[in-house]
Protein backbone atom coordinates (compact mmCIF):
# COMPACT_ATOMS: atom_id res chain seq x y z
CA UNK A 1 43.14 -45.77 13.84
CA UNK A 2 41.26 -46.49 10.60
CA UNK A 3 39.19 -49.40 10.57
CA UNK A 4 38.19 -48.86 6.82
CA UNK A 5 40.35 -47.87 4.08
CA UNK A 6 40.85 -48.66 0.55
CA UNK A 7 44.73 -47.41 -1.01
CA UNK A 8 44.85 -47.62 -4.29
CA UNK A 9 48.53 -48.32 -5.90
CA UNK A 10 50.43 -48.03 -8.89
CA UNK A 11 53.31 -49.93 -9.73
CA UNK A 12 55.67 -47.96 -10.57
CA UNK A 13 58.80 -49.56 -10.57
CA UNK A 14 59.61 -53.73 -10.22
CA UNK A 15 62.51 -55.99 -10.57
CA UNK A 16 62.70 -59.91 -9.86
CA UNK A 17 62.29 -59.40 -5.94
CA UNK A 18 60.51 -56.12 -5.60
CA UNK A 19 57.90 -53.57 -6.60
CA UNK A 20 58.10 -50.30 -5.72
CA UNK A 21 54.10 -48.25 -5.48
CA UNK A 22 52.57 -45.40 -5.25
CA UNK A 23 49.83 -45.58 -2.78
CA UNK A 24 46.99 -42.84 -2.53
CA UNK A 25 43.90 -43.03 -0.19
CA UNK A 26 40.31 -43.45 -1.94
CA UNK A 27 38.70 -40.88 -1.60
CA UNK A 28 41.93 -38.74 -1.85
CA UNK A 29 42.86 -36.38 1.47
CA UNK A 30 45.27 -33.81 1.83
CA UNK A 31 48.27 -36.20 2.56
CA UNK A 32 49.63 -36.86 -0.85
CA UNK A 33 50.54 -40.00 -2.03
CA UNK A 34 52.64 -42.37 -0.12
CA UNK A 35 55.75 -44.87 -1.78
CA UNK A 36 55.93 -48.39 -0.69
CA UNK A 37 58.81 -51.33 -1.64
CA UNK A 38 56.56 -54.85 -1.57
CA UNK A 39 57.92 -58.14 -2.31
CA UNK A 40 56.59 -59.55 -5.60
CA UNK A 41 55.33 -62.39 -3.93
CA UNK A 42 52.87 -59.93 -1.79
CA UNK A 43 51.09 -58.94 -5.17
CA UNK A 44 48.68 -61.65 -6.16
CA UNK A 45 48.34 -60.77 -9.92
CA UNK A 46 51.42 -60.47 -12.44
CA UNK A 47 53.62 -57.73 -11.69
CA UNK A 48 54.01 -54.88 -14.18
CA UNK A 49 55.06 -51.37 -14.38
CA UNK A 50 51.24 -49.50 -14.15
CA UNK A 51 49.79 -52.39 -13.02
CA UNK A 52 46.97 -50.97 -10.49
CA UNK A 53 47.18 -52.62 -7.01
CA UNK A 54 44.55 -51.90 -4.28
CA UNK A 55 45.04 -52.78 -0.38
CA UNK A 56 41.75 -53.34 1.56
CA UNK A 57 40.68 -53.15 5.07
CA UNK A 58 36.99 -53.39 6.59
CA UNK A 59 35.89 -53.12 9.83
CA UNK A 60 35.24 -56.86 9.98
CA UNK A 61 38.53 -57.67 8.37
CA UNK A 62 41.38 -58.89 10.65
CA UNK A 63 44.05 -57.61 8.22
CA UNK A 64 44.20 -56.03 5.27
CA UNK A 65 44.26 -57.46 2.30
CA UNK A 66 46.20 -56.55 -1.75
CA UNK A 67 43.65 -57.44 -4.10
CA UNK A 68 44.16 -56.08 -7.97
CA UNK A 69 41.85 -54.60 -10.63
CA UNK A 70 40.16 -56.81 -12.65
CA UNK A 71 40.78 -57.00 -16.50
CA UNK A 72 38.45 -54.90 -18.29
CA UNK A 73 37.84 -51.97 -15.76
């Protein structure tokens, strides 16, 4: 089980409810990139098509956590 990861998303797709993303691990492994259908509400910045989404976990970390790319990077 990993205990630290960092996915990096793309929004891809959203409507009023729902955001569809493209997940790929950082750094990238041989698995490809992975689709996922979040509710809007999970996604603490404004939801856009390309918007860049991450989802963090550390070791110390109960759960994992979206966070998104600052403005300017």
């Amino acid at each position: 089980m990993l205990k630290t990861f960092v996915l990096v998303g793309t929004v891809i797709s959203h409507d009023s409810f729902f955001s569809t993303v493209e997940f790929n691990l950082n750094p990238p492994v041989n698995g490809g990139a992975s689709l996922a259908v979040m509710p809007n509400h999970a996604i603490p910045c404004e939801v856009k098509t390309g918007q860049t989404i991450y989802i963090v976990k550390d070791e110390n970390m109960k759960e994992s956590r979206v966070v998104c790319k600052l403005e300017g990077e």
